[in-house]
PDB file of N, CA and C in Angstrom:
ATOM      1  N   UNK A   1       0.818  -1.192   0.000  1.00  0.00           N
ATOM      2  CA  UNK A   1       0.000   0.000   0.000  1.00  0.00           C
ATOM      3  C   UNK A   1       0.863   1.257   0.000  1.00  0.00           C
ATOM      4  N   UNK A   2       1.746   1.206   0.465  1.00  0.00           N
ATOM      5  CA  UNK A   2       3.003   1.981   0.838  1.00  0.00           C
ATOM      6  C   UNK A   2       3.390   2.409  -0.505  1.00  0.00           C
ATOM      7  N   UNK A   3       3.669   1.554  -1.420  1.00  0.00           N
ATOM      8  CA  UNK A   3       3.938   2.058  -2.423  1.00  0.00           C
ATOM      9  C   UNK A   3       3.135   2.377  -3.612  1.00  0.00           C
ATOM     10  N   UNK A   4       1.573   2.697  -3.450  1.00  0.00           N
ATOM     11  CA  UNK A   4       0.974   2.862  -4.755  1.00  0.00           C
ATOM     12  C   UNK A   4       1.071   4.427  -4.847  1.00  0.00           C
ATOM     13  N   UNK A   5       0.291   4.690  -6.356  1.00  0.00           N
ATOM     14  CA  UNK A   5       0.770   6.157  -6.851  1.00  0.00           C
ATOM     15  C   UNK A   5      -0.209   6.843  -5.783  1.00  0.00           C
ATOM     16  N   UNK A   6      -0.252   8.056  -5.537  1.00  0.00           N
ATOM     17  CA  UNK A   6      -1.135   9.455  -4.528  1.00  0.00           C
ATOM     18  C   UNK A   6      -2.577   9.090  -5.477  1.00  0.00           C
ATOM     19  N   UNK A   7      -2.668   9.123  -6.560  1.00  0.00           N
ATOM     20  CA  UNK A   7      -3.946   9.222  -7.170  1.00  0.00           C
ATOM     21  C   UNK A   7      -4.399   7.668  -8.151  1.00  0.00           C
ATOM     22  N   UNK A   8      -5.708   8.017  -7.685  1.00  0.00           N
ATOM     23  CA  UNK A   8      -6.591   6.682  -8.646  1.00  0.00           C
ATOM     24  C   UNK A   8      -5.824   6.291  -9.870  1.00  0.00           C
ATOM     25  N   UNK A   9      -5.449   4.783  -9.702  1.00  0.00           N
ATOM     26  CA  UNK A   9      -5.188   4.053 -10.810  1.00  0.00           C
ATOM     27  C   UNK A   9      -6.136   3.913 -11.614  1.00  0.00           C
ATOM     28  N   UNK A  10      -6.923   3.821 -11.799  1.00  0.00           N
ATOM     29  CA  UNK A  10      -8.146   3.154 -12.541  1.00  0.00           C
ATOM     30  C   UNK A  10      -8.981   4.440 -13.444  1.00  0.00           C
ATOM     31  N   UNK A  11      -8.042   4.784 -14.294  1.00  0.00           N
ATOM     32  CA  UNK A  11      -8.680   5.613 -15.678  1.00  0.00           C
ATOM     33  C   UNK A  11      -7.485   5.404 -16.621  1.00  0.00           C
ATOM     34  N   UNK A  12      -8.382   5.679 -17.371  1.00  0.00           N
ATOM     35  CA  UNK A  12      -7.366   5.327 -18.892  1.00  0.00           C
ATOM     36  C   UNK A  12      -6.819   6.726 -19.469  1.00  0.00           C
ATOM     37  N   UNK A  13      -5.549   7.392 -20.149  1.00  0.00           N
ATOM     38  CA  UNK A  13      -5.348   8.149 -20.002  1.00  0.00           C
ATOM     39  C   UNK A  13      -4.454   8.274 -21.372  1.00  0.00           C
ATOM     40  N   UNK A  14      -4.041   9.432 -22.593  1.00  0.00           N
ATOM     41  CA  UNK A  14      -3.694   9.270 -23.479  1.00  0.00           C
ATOM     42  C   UNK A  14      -2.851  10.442 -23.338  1.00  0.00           C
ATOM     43  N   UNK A  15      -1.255   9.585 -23.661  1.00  0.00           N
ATOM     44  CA  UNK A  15      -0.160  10.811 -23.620  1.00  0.00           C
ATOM     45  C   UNK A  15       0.004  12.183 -24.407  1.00  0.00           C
ATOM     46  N   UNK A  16       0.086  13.056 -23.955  1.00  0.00           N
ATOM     47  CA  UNK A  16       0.004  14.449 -24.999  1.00  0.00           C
ATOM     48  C   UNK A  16       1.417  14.560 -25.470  1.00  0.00           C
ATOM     49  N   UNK A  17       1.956  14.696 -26.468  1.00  0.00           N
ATOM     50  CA  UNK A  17       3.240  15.263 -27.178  1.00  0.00           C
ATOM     51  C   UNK A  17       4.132  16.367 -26.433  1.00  0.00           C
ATOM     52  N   UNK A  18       3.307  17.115 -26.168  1.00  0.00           N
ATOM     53  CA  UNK A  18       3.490  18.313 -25.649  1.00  0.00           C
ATOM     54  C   UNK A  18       3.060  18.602 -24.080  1.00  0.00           C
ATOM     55  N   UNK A  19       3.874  19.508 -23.606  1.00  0.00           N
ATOM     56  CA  UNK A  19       3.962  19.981 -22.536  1.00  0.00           C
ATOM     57  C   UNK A  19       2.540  20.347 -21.701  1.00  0.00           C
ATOM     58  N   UNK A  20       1.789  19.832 -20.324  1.00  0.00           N
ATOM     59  CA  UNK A  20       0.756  20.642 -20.017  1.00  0.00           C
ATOM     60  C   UNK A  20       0.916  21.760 -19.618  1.00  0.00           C
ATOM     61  N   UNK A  21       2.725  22.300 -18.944  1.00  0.00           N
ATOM     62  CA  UNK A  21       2.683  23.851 -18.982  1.00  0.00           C
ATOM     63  C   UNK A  21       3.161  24.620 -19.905  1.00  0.00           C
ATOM     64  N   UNK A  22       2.162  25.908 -19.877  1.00  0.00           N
ATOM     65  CA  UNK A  22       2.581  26.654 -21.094  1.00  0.00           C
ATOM     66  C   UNK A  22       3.263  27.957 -20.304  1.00  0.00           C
ATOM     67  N   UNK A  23       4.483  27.824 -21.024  1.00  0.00           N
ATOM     68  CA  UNK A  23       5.472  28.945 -20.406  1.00  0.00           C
ATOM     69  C   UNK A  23       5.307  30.426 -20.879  1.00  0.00           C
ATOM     70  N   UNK A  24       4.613  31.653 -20.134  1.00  0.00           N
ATOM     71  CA  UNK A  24       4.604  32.730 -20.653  1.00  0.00           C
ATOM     72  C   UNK A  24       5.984  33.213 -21.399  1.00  0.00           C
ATOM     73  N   UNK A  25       5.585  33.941 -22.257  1.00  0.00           N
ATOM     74  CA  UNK A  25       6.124  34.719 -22.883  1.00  0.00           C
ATOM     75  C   UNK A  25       7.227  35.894 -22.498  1.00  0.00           C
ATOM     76  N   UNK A  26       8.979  36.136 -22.384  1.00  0.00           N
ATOM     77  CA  UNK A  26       9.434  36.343 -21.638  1.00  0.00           C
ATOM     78  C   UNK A  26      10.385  37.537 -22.566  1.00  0.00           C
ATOM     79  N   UNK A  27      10.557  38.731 -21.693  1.00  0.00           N
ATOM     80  CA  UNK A  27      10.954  39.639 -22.756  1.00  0.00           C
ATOM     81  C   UNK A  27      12.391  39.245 -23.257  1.00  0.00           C
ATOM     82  N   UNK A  28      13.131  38.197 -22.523  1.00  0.00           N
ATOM     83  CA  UNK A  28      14.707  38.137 -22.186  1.00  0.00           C
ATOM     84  C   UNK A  28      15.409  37.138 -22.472  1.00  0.00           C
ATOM     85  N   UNK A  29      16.018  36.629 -22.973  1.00  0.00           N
ATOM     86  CA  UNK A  29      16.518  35.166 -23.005  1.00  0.00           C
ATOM     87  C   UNK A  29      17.383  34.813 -21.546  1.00  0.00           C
ATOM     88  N   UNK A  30      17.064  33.699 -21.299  1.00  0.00           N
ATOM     89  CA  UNK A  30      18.253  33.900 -20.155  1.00  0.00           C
ATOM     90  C   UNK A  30      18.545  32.451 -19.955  1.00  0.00           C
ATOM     91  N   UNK A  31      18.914  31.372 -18.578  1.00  0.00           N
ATOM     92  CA  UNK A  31      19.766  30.366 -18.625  1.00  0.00           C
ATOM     93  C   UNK A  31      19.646  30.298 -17.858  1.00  0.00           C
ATOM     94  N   UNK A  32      19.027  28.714 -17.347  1.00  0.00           N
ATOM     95  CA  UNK A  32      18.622  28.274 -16.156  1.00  0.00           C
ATOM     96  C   UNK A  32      20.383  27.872 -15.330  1.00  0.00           C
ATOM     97  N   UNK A  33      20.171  28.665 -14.065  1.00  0.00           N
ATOM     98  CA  UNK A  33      21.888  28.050 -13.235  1.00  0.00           C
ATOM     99  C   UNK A  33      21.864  26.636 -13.389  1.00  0.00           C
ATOM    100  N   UNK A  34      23.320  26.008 -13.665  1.00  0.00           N
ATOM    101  CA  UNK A  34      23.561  24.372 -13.474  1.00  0.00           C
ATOM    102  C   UNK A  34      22.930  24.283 -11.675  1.00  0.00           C
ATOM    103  N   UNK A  35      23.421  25.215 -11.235  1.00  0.00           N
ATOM    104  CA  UNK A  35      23.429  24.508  -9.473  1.00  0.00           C
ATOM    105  C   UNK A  35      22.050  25.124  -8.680  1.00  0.00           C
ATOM    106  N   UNK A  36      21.154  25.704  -9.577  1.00  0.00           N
ATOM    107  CA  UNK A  36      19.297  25.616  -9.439  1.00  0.00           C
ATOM    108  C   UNK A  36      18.983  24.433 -10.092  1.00  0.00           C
ATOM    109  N   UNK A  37      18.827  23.970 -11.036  1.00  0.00           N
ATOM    110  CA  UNK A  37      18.948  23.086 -11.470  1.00  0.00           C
ATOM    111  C   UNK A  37      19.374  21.356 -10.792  1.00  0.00           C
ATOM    112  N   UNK A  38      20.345  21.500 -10.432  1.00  0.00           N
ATOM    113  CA  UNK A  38      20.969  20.175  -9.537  1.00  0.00           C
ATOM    114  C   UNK A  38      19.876  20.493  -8.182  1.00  0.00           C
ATOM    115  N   UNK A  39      19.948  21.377  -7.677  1.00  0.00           N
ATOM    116  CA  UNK A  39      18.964  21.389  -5.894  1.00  0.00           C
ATOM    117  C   UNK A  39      17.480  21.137  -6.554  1.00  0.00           C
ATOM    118  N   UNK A  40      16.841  21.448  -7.540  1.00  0.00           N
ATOM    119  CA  UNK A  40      15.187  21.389  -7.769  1.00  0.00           C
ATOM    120  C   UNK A  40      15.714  19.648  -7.816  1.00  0.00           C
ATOM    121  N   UNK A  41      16.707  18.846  -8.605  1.00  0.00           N
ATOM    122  CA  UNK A  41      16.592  17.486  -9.111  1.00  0.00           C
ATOM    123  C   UNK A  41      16.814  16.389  -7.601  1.00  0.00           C
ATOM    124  N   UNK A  42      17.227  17.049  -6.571  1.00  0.00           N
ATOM    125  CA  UNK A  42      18.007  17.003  -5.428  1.00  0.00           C
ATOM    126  C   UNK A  42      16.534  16.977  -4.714  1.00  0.00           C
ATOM    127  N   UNK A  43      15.856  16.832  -4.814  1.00  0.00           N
ATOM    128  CA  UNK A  43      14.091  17.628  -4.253  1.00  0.00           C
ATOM    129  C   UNK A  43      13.346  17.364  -5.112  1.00  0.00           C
ATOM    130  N   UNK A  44      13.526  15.658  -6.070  1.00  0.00           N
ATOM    131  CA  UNK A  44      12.204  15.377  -6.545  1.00  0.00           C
ATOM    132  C   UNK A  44      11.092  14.577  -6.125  1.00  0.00           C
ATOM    133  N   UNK A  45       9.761  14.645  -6.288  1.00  0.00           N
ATOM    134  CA  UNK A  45       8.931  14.274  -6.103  1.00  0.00           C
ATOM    135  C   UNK A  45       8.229  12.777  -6.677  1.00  0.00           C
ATOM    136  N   UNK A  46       8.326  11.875  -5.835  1.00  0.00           N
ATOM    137  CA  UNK A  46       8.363  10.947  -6.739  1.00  0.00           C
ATOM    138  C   UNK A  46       6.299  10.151  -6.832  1.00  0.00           C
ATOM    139  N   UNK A  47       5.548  10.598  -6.182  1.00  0.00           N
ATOM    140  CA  UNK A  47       4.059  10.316  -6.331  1.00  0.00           C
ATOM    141  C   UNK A  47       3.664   9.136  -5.423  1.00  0.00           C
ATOM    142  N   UNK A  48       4.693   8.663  -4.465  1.00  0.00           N
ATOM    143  CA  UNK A  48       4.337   7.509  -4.018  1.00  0.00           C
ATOM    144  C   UNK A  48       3.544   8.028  -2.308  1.00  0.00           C
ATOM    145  N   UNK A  49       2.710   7.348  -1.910  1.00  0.00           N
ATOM    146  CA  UNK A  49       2.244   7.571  -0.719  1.00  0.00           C
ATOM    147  C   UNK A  49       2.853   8.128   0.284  1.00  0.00           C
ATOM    148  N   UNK A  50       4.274   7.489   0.517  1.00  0.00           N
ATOM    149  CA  UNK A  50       5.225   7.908   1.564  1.00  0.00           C
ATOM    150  C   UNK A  50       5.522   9.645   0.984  1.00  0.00           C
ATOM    151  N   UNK A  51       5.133  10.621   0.442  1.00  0.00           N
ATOM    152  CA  UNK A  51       6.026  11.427  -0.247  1.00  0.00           C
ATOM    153  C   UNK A  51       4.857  12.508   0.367  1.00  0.00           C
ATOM    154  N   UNK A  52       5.612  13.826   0.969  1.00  0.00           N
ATOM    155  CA  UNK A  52       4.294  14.482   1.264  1.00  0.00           C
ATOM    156  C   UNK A  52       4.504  15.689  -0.105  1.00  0.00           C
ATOM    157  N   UNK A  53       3.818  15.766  -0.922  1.00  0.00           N
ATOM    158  CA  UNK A  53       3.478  16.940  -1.956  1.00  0.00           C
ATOM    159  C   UNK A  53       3.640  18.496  -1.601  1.00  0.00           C
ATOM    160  N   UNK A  54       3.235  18.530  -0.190  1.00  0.00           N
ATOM    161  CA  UNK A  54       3.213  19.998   0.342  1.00  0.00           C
ATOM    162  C   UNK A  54       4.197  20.311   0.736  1.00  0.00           C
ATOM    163  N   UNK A  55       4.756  19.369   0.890  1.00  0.00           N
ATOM    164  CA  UNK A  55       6.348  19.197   1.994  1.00  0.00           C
ATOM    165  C   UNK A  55       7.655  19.948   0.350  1.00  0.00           C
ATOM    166  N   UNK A  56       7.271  18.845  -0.752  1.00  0.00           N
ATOM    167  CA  UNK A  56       7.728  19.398  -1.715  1.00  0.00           C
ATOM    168  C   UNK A  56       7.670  20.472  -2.749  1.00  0.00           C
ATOM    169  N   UNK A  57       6.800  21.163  -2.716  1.00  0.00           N
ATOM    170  CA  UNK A  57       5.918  22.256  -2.779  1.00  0.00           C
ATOM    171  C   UNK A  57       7.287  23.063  -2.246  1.00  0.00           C
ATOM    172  N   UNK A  58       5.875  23.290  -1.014  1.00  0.00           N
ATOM    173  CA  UNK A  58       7.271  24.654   0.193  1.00  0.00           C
ATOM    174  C   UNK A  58       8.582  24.299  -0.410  1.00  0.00           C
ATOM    175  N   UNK A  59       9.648  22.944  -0.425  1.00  0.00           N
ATOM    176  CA  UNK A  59      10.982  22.953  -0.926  1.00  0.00           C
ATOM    177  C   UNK A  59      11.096  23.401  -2.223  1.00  0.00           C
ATOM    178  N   UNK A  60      10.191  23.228  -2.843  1.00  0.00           N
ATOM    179  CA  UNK A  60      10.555  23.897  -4.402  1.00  0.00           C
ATOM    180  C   UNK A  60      11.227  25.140  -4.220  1.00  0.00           C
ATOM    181  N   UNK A  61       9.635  25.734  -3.892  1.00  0.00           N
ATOM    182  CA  UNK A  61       9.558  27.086  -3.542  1.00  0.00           C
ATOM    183  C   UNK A  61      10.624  28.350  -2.834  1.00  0.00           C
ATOM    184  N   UNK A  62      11.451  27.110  -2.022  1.00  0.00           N
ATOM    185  CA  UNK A  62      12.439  27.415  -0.939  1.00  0.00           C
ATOM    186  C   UNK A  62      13.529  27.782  -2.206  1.00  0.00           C
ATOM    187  N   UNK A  63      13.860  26.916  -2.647  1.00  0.00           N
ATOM    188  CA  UNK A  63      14.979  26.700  -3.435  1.00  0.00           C
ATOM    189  C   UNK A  63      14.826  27.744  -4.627  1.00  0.00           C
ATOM    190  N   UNK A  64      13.582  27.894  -5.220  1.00  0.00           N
ATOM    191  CA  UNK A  64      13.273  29.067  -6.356  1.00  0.00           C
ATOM    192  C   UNK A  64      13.387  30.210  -6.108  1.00  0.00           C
ATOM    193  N   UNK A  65      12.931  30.741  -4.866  1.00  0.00           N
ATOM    194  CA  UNK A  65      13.309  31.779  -4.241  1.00  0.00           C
ATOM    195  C   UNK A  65      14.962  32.196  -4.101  1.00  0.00           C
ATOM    196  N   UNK A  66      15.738  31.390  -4.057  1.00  0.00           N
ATOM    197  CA  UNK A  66      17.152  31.892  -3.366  1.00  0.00           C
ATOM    198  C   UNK A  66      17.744  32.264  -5.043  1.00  0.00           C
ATOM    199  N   UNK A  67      17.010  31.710  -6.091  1.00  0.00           N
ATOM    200  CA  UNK A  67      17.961  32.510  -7.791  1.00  0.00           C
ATOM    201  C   UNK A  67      16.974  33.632  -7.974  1.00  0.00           C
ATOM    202  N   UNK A  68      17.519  34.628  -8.406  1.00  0.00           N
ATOM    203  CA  UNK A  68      16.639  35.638  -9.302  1.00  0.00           C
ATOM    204  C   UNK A  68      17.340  35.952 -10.780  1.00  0.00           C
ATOM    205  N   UNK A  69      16.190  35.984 -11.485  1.00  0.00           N
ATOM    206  CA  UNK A  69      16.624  35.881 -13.049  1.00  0.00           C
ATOM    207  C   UNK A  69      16.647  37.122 -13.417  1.00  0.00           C
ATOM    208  N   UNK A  70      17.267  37.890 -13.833  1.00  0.00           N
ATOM    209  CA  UNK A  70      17.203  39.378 -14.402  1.00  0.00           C
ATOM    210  C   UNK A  70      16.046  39.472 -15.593  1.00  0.00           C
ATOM    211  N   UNK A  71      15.429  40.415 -15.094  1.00  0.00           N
ATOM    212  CA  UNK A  71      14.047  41.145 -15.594  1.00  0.00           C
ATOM    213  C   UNK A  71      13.176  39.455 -16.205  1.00  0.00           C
ATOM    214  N   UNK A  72      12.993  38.876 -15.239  1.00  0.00           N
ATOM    215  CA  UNK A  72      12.445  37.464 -15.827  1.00  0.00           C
ATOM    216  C   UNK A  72      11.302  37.455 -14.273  1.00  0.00           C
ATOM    217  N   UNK A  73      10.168  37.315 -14.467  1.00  0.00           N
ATOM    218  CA  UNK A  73       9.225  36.767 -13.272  1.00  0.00           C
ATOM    219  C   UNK A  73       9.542  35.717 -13.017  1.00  0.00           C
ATOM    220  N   UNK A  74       9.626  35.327 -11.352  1.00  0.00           N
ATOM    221  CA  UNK A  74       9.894  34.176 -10.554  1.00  0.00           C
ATOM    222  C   UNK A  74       8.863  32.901 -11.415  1.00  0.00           C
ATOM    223  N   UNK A  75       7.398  33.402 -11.516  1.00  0.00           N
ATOM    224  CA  UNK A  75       6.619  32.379 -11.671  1.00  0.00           C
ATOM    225  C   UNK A  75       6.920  31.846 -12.957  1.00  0.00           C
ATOM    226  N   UNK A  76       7.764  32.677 -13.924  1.00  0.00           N
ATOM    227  CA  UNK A  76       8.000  32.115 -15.268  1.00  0.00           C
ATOM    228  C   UNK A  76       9.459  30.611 -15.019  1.00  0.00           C
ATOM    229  N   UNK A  77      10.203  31.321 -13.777  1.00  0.00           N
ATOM    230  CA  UNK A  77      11.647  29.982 -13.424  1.00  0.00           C
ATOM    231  C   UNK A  77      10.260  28.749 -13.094  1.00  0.00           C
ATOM    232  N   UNK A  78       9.805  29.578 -12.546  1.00  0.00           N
ATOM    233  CA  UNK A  78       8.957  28.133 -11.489  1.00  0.00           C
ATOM    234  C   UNK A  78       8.206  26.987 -12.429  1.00  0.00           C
ATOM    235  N   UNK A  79       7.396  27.550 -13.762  1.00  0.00           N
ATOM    236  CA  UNK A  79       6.987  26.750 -14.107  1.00  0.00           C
ATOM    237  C   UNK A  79       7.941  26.330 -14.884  1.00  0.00           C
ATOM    238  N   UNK A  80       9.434  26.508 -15.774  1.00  0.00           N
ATOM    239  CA  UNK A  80      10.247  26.358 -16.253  1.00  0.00           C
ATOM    240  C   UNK A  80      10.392  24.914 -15.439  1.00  0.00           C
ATOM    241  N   UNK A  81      11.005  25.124 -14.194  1.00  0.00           N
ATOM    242  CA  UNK A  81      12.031  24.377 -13.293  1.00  0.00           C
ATOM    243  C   UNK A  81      10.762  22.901 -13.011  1.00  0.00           C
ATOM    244  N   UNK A  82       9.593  23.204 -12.431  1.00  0.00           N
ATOM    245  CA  UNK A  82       8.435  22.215 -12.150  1.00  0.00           C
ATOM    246  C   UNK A  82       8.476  20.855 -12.372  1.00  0.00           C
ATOM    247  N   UNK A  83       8.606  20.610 -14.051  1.00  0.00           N
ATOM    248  CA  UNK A  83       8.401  19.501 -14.317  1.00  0.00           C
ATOM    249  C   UNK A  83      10.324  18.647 -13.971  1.00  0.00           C
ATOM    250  N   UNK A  84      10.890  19.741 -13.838  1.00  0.00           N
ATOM    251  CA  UNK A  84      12.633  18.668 -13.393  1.00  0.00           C
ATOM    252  C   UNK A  84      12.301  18.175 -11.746  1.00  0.00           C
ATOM    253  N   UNK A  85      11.475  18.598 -11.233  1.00  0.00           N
ATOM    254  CA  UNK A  85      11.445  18.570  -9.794  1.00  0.00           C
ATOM    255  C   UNK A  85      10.285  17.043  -9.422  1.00  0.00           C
ATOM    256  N   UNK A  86       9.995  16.511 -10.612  1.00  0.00           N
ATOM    257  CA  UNK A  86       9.297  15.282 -10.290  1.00  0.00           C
ATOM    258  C   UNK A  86       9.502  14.048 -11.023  1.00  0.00           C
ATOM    259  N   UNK A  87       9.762  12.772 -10.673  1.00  0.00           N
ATOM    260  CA  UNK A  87      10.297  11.549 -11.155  1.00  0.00           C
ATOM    261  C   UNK A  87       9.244  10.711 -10.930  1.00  0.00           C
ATOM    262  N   UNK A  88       9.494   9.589 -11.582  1.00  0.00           N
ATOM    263  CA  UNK A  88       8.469   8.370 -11.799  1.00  0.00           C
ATOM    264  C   UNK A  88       6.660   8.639 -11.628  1.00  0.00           C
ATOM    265  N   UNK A  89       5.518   8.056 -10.374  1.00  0.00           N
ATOM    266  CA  UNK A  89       4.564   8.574 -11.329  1.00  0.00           C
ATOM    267  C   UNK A  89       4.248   9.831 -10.896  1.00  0.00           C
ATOM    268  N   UNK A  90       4.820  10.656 -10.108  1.00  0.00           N
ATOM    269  CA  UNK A  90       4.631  12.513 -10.456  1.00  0.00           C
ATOM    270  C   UNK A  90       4.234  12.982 -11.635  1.00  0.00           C
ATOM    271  N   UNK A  91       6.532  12.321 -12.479  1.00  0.00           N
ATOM    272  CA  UNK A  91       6.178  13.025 -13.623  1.00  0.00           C
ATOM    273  C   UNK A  91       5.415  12.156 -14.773  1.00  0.00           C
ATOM    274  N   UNK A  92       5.137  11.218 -14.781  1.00  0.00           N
ATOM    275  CA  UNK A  92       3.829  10.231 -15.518  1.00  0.00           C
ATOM    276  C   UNK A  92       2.611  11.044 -15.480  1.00  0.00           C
ATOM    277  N   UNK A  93       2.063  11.706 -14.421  1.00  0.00           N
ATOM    278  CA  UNK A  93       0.648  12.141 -13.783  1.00  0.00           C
ATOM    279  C   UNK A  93       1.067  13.531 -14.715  1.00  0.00           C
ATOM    280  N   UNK A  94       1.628  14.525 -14.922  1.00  0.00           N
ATOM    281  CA  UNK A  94       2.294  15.724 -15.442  1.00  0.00           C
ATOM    282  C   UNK A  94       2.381  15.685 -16.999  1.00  0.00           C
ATOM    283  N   UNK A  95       3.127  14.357 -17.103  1.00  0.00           N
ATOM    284  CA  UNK A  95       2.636  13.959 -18.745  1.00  0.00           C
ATOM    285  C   UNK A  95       1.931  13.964 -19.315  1.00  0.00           C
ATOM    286  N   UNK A  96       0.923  13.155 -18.368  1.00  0.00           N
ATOM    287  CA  UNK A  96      -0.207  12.431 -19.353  1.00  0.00           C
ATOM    288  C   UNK A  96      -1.606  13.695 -19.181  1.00  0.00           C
ATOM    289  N   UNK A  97      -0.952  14.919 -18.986  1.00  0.00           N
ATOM    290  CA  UNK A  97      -2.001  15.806 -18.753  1.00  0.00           C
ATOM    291  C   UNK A  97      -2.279  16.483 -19.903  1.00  0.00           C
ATOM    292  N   UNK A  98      -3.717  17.018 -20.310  1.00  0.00           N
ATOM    293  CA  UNK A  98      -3.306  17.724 -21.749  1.00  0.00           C
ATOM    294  C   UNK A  98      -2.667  18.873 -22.256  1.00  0.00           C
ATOM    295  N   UNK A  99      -2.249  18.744 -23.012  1.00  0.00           N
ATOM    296  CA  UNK A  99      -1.673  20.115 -23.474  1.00  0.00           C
ATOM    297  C   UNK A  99      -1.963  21.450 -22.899  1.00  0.00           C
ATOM    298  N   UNK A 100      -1.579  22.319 -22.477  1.00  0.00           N
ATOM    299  CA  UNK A 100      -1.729  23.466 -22.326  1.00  0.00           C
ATOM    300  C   UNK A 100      -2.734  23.636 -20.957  1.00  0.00           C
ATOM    301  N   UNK A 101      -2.673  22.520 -20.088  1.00  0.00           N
ATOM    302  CA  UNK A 101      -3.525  22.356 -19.060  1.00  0.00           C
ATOM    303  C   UNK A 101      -3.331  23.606 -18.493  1.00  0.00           C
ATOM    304  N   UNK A 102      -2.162  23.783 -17.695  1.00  0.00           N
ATOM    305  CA  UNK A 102      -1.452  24.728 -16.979  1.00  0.00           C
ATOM    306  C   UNK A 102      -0.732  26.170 -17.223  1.00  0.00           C
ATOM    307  N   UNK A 103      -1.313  27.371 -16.637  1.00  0.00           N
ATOM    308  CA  UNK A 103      -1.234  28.358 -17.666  1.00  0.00           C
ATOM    309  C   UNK A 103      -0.236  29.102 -16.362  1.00  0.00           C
ATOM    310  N   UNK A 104      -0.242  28.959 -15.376  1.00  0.00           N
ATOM    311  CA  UNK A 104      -0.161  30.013 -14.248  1.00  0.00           C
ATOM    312  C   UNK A 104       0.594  29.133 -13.483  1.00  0.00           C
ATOM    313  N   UNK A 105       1.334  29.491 -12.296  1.00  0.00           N
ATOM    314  CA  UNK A 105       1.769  28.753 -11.126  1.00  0.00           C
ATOM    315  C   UNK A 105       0.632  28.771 -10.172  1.00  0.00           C
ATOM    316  N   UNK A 106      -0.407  29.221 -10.047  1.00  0.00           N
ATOM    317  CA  UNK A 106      -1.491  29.145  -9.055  1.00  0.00           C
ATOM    318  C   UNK A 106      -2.578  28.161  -9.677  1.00  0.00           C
ATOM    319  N   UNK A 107      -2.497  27.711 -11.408  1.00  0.00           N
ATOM    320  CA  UNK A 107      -3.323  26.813 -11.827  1.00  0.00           C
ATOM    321  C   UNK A 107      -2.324  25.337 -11.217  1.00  0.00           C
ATOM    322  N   UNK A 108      -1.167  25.078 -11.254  1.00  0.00           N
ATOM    323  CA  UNK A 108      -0.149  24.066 -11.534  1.00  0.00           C
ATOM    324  C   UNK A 108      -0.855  23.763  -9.728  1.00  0.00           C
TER     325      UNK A 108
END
């Protein structure tokens, strides 16, 4: 029991190509840090019962907070960084969502 996924097995579900978050539009080019990057992967979420979501949440959050991107909104790193921050069925559940589900960090 310990190890089944957080949410109902029992629906059938068809992979989207594409991303369910859609990343606003950003005036700047810029470059995610190697070592933001390594701490979000350091802090993934893996969907299993034992795993508290909120717990990983707040750590995201913790960790997103300490980079700032020049003239770039936080919520644009956040949904950037999101999907590196979850493994096995997290990021399965994230996949198999449709396209363009997620528009906002307060929808995600």
């Amino acid at each position: 029991m310990d190890d089944e996924p957080i949410w109902d097995v029992d629906r059938v579900v068809a992979l989207t190509p594409s991303s369910a978050i859609t990343i606003p539009e950003t005036t700047n080019e810029f470059v995610i840090k190697g070592n933001h990057l390594t701490l979000i992967k350091g802090n993934q979420l893996d969907g299993r019962t034992k795993t508290d979501p909120h717990k990983h949440i707040h750590e995201f959050l913790r960790i997103c907070d300490m980079f700032k991107y020049r003239d770039t909104k936080n919520e644009v790193v956040r949904l950037m960084m999101f999907p590196w921050s979850l493994t096995g069925e997290a990021k399965t559940w994230l996949d198999e969502l449709n396209e363009g589900t997620i528009d906002t960090w307060d929808e995600l």
